[in-house]
Protein backbone atom coordinates (compact mmCIF):
# COMPACT_ATOMS: atom_id res chain seq x y z
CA UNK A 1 0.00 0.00 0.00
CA UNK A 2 1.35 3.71 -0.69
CA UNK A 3 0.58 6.25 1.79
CA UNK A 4 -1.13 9.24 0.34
CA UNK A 5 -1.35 12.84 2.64
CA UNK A 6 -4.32 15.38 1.55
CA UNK A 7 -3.37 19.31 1.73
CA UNK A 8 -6.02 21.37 1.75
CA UNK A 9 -7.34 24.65 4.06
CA UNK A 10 -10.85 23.51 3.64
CA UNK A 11 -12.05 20.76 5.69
CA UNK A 12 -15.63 19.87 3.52
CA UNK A 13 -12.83 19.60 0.55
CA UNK A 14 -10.47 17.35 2.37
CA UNK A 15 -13.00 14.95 3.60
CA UNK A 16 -14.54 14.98 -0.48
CA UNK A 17 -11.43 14.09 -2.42
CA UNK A 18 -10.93 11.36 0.68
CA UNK A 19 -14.55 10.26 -0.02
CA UNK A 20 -13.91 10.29 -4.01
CA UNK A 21 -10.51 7.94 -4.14
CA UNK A 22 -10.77 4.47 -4.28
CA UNK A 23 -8.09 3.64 -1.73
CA UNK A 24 -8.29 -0.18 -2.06
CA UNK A 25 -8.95 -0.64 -5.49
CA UNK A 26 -5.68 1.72 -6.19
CA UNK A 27 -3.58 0.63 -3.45
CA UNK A 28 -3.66 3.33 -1.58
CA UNK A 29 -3.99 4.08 2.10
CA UNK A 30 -4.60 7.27 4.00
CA UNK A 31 -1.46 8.83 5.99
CA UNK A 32 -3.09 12.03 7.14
CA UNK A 33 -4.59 15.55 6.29
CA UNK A 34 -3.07 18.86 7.12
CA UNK A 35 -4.70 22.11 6.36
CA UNK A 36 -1.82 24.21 5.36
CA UNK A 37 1.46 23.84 4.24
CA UNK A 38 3.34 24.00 7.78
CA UNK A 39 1.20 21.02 9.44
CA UNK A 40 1.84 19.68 6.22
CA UNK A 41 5.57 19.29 6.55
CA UNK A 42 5.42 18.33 9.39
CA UNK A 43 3.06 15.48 8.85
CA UNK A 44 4.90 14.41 5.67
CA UNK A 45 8.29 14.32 7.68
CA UNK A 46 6.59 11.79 10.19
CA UNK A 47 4.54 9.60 7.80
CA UNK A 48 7.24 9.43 4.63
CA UNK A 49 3.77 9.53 2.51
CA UNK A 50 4.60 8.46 -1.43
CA UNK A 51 2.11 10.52 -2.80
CA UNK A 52 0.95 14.35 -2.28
CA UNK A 53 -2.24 16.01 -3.14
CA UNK A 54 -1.52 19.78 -2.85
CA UNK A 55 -3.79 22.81 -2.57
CA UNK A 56 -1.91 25.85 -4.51
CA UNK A 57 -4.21 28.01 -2.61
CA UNK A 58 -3.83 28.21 1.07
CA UNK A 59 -2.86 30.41 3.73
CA UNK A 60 0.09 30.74 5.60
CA UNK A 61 2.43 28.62 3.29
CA UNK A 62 0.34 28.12 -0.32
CA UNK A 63 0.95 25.34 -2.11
CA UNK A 64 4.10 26.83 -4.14
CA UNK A 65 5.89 27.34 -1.01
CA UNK A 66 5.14 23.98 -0.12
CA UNK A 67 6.15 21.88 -3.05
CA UNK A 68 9.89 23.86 -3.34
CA UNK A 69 10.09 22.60 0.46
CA UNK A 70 9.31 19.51 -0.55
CA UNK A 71 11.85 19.08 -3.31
CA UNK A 72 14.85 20.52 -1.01
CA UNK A 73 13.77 17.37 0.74
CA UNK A 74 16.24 14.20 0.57
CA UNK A 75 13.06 12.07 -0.52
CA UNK A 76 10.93 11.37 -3.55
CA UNK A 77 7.67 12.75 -3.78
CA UNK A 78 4.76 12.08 -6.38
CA UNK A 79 2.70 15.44 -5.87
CA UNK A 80 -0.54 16.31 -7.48
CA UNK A 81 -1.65 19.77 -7.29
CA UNK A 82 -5.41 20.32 -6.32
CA UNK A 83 -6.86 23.91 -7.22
CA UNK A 84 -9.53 25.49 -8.54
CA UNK A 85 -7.58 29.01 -9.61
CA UNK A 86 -6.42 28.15 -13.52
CA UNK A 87 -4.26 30.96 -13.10
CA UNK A 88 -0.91 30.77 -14.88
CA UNK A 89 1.19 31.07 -12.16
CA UNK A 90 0.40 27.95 -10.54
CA UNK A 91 0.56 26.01 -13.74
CA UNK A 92 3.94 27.17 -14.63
CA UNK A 93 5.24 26.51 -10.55
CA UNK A 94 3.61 22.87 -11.62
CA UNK A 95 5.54 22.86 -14.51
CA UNK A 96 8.60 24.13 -12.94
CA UNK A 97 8.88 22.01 -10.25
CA UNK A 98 8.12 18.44 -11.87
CA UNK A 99 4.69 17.66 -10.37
CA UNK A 100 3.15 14.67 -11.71
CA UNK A 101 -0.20 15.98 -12.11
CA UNK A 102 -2.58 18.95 -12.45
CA UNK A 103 -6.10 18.48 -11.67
CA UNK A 104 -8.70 21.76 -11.28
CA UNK A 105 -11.81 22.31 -9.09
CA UNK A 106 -14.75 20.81 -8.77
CA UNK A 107 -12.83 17.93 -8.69
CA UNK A 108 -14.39 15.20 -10.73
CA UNK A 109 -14.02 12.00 -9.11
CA UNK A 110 -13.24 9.60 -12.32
CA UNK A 111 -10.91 12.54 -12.94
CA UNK A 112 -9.16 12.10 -9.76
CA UNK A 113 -9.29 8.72 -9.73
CA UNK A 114 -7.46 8.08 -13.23
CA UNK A 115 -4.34 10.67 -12.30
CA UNK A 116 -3.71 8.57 -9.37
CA UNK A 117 -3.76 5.29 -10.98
CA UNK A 118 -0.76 6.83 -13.65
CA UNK A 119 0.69 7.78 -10.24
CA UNK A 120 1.12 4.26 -8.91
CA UNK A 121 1.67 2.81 -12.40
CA UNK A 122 4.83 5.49 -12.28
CA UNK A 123 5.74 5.25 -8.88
CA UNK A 124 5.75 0.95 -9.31
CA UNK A 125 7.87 1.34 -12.57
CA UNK A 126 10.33 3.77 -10.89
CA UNK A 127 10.56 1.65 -8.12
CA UNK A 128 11.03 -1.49 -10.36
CA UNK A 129 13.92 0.65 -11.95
CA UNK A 130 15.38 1.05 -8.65
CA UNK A 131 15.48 -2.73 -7.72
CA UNK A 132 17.07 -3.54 -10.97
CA UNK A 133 19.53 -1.01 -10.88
CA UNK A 134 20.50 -2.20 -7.39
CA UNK A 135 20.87 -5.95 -8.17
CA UNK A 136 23.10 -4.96 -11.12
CA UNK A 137 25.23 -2.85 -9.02
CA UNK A 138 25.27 -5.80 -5.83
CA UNK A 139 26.22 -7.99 -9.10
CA UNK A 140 29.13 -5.54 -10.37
CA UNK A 141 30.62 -4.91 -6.76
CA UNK A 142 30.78 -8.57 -5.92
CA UNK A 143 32.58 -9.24 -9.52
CA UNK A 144 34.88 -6.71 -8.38
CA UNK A 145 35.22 -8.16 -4.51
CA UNK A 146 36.28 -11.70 -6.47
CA UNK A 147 38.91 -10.25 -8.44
CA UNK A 148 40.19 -8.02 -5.38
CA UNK A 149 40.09 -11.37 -3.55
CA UNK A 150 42.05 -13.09 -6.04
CA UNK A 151 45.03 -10.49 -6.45
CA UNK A 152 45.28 -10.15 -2.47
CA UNK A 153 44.74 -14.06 -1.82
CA UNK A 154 46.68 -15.00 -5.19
CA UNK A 155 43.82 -17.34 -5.12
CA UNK A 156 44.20 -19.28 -8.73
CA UNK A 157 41.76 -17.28 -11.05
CA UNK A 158 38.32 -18.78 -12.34
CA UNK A 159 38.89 -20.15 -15.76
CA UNK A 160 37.03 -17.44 -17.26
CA UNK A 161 36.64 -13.71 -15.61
CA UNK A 162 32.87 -12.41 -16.37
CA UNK A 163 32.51 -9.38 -18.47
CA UNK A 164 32.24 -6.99 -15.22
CA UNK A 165 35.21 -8.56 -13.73
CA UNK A 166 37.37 -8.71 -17.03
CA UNK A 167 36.40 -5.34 -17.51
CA UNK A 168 37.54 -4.41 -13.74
CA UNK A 169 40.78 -5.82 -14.50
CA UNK A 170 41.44 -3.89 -17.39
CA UNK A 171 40.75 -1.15 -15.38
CA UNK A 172 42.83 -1.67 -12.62
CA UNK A 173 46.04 -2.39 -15.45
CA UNK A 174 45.47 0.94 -16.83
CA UNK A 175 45.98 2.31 -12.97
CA UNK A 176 49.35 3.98 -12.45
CA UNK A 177 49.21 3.33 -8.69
CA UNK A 178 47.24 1.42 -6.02
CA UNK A 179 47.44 0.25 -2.63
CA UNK A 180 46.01 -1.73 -0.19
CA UNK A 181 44.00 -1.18 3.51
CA UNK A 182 43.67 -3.03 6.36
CA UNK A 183 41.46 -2.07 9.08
CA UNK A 184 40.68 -3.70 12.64
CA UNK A 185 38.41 -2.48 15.67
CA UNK A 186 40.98 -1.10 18.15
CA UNK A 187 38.81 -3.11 20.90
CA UNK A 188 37.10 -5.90 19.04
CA UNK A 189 34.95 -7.23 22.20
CA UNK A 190 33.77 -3.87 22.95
CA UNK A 191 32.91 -3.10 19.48
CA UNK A 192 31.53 -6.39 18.90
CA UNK A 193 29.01 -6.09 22.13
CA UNK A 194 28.25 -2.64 21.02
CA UNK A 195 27.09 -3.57 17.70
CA UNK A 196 25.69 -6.82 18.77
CA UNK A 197 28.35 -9.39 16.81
CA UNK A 198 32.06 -9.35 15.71
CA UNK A 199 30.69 -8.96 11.92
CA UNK A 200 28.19 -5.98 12.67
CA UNK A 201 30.75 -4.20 13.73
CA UNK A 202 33.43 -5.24 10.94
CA UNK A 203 30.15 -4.09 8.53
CA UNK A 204 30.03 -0.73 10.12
CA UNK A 205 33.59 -0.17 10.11
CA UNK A 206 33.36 -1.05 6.76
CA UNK A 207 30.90 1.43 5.63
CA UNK A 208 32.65 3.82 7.84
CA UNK A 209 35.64 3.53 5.97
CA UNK A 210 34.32 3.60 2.38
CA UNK A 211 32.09 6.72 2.82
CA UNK A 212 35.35 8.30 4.07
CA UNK A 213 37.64 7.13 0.95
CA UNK A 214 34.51 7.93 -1.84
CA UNK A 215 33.76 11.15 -0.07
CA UNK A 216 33.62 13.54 -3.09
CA UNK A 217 31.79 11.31 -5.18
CA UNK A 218 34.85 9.28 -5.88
CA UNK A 219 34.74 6.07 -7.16
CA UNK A 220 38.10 4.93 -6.50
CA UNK A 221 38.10 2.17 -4.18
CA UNK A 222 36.36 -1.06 -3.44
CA UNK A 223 36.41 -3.04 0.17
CA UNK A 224 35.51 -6.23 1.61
CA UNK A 225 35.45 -7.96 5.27
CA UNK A 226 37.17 -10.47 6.09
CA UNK A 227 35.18 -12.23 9.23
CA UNK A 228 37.95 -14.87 9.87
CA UNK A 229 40.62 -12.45 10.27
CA UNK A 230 38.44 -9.90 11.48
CA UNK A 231 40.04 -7.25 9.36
CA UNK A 232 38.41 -5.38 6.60
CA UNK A 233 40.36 -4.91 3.47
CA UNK A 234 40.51 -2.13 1.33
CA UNK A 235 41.78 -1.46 -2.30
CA UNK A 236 42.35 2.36 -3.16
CA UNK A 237 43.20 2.78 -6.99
CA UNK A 238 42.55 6.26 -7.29
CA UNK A 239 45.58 7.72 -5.66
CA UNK A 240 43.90 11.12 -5.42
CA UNK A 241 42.41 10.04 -2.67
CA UNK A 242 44.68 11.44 0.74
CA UNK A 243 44.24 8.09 2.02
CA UNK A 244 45.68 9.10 5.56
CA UNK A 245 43.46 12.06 5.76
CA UNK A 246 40.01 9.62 5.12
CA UNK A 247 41.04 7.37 7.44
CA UNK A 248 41.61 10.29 10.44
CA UNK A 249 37.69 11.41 9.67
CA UNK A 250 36.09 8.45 10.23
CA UNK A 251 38.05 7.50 13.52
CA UNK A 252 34.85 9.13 15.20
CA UNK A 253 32.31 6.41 14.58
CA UNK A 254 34.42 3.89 17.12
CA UNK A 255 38.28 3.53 17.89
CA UNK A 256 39.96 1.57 14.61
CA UNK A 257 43.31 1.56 13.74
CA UNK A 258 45.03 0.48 9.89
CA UNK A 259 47.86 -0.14 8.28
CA UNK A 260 48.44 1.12 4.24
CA UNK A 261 50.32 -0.74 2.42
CA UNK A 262 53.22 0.49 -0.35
CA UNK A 263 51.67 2.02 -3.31
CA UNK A 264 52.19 -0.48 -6.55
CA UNK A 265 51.50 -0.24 -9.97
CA UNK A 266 50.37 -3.65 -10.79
CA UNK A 267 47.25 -5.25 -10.32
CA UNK A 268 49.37 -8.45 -9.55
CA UNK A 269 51.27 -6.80 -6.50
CA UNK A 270 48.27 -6.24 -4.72
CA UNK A 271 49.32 -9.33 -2.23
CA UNK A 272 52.39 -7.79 -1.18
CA UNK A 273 50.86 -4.50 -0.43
CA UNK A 274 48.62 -6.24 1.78
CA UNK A 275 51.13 -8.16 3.78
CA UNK A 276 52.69 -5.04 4.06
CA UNK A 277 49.43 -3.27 5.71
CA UNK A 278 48.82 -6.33 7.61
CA UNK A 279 52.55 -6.08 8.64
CA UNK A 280 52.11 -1.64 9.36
CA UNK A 281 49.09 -2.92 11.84
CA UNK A 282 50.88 -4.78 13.90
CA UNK A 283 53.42 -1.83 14.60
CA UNK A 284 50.55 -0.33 16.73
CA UNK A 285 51.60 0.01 20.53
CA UNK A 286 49.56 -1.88 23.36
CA UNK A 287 46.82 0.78 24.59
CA UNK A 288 47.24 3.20 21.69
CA UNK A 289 43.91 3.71 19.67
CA UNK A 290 43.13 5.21 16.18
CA UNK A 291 46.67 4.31 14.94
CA UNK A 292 46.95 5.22 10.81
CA UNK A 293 50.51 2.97 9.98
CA UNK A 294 52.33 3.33 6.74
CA UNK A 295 54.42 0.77 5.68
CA UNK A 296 56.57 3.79 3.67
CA UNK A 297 56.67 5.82 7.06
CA UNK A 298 59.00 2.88 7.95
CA UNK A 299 58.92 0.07 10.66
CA UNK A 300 58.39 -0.29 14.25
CA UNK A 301 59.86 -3.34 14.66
CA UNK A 302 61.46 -4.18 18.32
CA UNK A 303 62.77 -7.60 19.94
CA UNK A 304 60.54 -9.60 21.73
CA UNK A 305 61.61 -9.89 24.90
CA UNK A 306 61.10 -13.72 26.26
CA UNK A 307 58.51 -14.15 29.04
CA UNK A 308 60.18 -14.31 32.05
CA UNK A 309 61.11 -18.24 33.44
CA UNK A 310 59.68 -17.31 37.18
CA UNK A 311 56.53 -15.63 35.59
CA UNK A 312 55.96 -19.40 33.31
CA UNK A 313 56.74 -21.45 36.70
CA UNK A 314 54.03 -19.35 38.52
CA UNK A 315 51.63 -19.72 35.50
CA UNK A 316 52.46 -23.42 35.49
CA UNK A 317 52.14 -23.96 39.15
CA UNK A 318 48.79 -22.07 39.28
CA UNK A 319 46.92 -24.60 36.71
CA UNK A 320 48.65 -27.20 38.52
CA UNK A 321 46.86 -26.48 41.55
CA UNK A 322 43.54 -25.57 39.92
CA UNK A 323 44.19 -22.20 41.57
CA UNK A 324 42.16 -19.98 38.84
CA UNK A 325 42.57 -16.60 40.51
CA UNK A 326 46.44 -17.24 40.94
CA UNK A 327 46.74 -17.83 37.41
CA UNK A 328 44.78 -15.09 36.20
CA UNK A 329 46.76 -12.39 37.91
CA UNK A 330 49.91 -13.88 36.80
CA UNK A 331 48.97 -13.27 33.03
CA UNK A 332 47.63 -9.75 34.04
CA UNK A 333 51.20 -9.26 35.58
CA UNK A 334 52.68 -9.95 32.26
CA UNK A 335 50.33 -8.34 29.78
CA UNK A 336 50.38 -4.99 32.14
CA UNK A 337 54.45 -5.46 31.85
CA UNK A 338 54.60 -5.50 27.83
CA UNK A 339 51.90 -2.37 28.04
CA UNK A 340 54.22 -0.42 30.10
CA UNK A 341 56.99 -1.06 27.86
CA UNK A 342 54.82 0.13 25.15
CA UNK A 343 55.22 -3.04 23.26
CA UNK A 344 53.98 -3.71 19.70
CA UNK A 345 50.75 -5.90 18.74
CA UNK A 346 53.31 -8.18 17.27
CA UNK A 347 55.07 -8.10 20.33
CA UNK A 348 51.63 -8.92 22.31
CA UNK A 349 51.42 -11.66 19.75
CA UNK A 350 54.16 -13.06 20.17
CA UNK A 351 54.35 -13.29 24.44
CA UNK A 352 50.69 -14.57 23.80
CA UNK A 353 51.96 -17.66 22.07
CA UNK A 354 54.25 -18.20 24.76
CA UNK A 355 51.35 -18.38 27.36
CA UNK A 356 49.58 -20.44 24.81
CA UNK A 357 52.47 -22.72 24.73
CA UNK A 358 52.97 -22.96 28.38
CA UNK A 359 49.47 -23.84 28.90
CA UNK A 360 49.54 -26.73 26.49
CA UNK A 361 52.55 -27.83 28.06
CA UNK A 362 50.73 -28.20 31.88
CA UNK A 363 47.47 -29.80 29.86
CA UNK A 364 49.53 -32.55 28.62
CA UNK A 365 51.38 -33.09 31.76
CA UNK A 366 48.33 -34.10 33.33
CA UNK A 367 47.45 -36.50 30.47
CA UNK A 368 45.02 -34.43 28.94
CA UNK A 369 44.29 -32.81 25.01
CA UNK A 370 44.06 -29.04 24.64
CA UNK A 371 40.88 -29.77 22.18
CA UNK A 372 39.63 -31.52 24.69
CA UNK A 373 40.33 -29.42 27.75
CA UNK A 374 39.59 -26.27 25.89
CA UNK A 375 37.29 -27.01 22.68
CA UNK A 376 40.05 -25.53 19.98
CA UNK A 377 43.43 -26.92 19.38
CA UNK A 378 46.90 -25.83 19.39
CA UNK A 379 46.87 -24.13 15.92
CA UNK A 380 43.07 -23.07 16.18
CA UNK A 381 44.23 -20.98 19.53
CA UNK A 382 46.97 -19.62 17.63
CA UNK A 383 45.51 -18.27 14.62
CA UNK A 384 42.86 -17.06 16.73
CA UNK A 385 45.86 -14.86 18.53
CA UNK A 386 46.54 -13.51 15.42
CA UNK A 387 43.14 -11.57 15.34
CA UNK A 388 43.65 -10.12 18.69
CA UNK A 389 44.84 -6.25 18.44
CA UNK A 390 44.77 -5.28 22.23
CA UNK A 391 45.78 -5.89 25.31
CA UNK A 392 42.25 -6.42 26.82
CA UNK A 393 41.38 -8.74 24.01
CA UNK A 394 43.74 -11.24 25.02
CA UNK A 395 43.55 -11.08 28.43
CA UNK A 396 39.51 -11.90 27.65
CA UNK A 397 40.69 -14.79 25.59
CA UNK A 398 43.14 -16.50 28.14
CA UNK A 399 41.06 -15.73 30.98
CA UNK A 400 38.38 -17.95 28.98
CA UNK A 401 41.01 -20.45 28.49
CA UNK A 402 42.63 -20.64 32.29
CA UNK A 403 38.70 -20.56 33.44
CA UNK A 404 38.38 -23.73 31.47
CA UNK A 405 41.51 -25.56 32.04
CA UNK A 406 41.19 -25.23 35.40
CA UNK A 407 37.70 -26.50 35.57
CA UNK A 408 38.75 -29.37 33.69
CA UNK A 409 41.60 -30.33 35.83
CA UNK A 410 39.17 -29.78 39.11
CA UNK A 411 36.69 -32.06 37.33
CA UNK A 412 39.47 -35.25 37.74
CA UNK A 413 38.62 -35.22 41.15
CA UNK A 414 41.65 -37.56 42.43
CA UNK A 415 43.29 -38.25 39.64
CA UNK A 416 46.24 -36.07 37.59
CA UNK A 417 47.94 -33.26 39.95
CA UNK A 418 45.38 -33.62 43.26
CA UNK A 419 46.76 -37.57 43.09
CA UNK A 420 50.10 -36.18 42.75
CA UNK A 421 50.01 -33.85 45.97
CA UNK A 422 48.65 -36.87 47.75
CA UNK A 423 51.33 -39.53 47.20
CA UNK A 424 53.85 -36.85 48.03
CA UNK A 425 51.93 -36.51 50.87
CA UNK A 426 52.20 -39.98 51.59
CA UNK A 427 55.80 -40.55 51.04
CA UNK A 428 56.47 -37.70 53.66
CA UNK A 429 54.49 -39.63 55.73
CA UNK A 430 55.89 -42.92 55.23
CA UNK A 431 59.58 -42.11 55.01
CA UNK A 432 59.33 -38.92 57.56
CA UNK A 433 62.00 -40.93 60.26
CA UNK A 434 64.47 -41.83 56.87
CA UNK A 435 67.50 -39.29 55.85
CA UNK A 436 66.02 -38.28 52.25
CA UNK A 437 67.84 -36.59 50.22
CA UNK A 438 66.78 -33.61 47.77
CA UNK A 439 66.89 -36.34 45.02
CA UNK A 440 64.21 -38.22 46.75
């Protein structure tokens, strides 16, 4: 059904051109009635009516007044202009402005009637239009997202490129210069439960970013997200575009950070300009937030210092135990020592695969399997590391893991380390009157 709002100063008239249309037989339904042209805006702001029947003469704001509002409005409007003055000023503001339709007083109601069915014949065509323009262009941005895909994955090609995508191609050879994007929530978890989902809020960093890099009506650049790396990837080809400056303006809409890769000037490079975005990203420090990393500004790079031995023992000896709490604030003690020595991602990375390793390491003591301890494997855990891009995100993730190693270790009862503790106890008891040496 398409709403329909009736302008007019005289109630009798309103209520007779409602009484004349044939609202179900048209489609139509009733949104509301104003009597001049400031309820009227008001009422068509709220209801978002498709179709307009205006009375030119009215006082306050007339009709003319009211239809150049309504085409400064961001919204289409089918209006029909109601009067019974033939003058020639109103027909030439009809003209003028692109009305659909004219129609004088008395109104006659076959008359009325007829207009509005070429009104929603128009308004279904243009709408039809519409939908078939947007399918085309969700088909020609997903032919370019393949070949993107392709170039950045160096994913082996189909055997035969569409028309849209060949013709993308060609385009991007005749490109001087391009380069690649990457962009990551600075604080995926918070983003995530802000936007309800890890992928809501990669989409909306997404759009962020491209209405930032088209701004200016470019066309320059195409994106897509990436929901296993949690990254979204962008491919500027129009180097026109101050690609630094874009990404600074749409750091309001939530904390992100990205890396830009080196500018090439071959389609086929694409992959290394990624790694090397990929690569900038991870020169952001622990705790810093909208971070915009060029791989040409240079690197970042610093050693990874090795996790201290009496830090691992105490992490060891915690899960041992089944002492949750204990282990917990020893990984806090080491995650709040990289961020005051302002270490890298990478660096974070990199001590987080240590813990990682650590933990597997006290699993299988006790006879167990990481899978089964923790639902993921070794290699699951650790490409799931390589997603995390602050220190609160893995501090979430291995105080999910410690929370369910140690329930699994509790859940032996005797068995594994609370056995152990009780044959030492045991031995102590046993031997307690015999010399034993630190061997025994």
């Amino acid at each position: 059904m398409y709403k329909v709002v009736v302008v007019d100063d005289e109630p009798w008239t309103r209520r007779g051109i409602i009484r004349a249309i044939n609202w179900n037989e048209l489609g139509l339904e009733l949104a509301g009635e104003a009597e001049d042209g400031d309820d009227a805006l008001r009422l068509i702001q709220e209801a978002s009516p498709q179709i307009v029947l205006v009375d030119m003469n009215m006082p306050g704001m007339g009709g003319v007044q009211l239809i150049r509002r309504l085409k400064q409005m961001e919204r289409d409007f089918w209006i029909i202009v109601i009067s019974g003055y033939s003058r020639f000023e109103y027909t030439r503001e009809a003209i003028v402005s692109r009305v659909f339709d004219y129609v004088l007083k008395p109104i006659k109601k076959a008359e009325l009637n007829e207009v509005l069915k070429k009104c929603v014949e128009e308004l279904e065509r243009t709408l039809s239009e519409r939908e078939i323009r947007h399918y085309h262009g969700e088909l020609l941005r997903r032919e370019r997202e393949r070949v993107i895909i392709e170039l950045i994955r160096r994913l082996p090609r189909a055997p035969e490129r569409s028309g849209a995508a060949a013709a993308f191609y060609r385009q991007l050879r005749r490109m001087p210069s391009m380069c690649v994007v990457v962009a990551r929530p600075d604080e995926m978890s918070e983003a995530a439960a802000h936007f309800g989902s890890e992928e809501a809020a990669l989409r909306e960093l997404d759009l962020a970013v491209m209405g930032a890099l088209r701004s200016g009506g470019r066309d320059g650049c195409i994106g897509f997200i990436d929901p296993e790396k949690l990254e979204c990837i962008f491919v500027v080809y129009d180097m026109s575009i101050d690609v630094k400056a874009s990404l600074r303006s749409c750091a309001f809409r939530f904390p992100f950070s990205a890396g830009i890769g080196h500018v090439v000037s071959d389609p086929e490079d694409l992959h290394d300009s990624w790694k090397q975005a990929s690569r900038a990203l991870k020169w952001k420090r622990a705790g810093e937030q909208c971070a915009i990393l060029a791989a040409e500004d240079g690197s970042y790079d610093q050693p990874h210092p090795p996790v201290a031995p009496d830090q691992l023992h105490a992490l060891a000896t915690a899960l041992w135990c089944g002492n949750q709490e204990q282990a917990l604030a020893v990984i806090q003690a080491i995650v709040q020592g990289r961020i005051r020595h302002n270490a890298t991602v990478e660096a974070m990375q990199s001590m987080a695969i240590t813990l990682l390793g650590e933990i597997g390491k006290v699993v299988a003591s006790l006879d167990l399997d990481l899978k089964d301890a923790t639902g993921s494997s070794h290699p699951e855990l650790a490409d799931r590391i390589g997603s995390l891009f602050s220190a609160g995100d893995i501090e979430r993730m291995f105080g999910e893991l410690v929370r369910l190693v140690v329930s699994r270790i509790r859940s032996r009862g005797r068995s594994g380390v609370m056995q152990a503790v009780k044959e030492m106890a045991e031995d102590v008891s046993r031997m307690y009157f015999k010399p034993l040496s630190i061997h025994d």
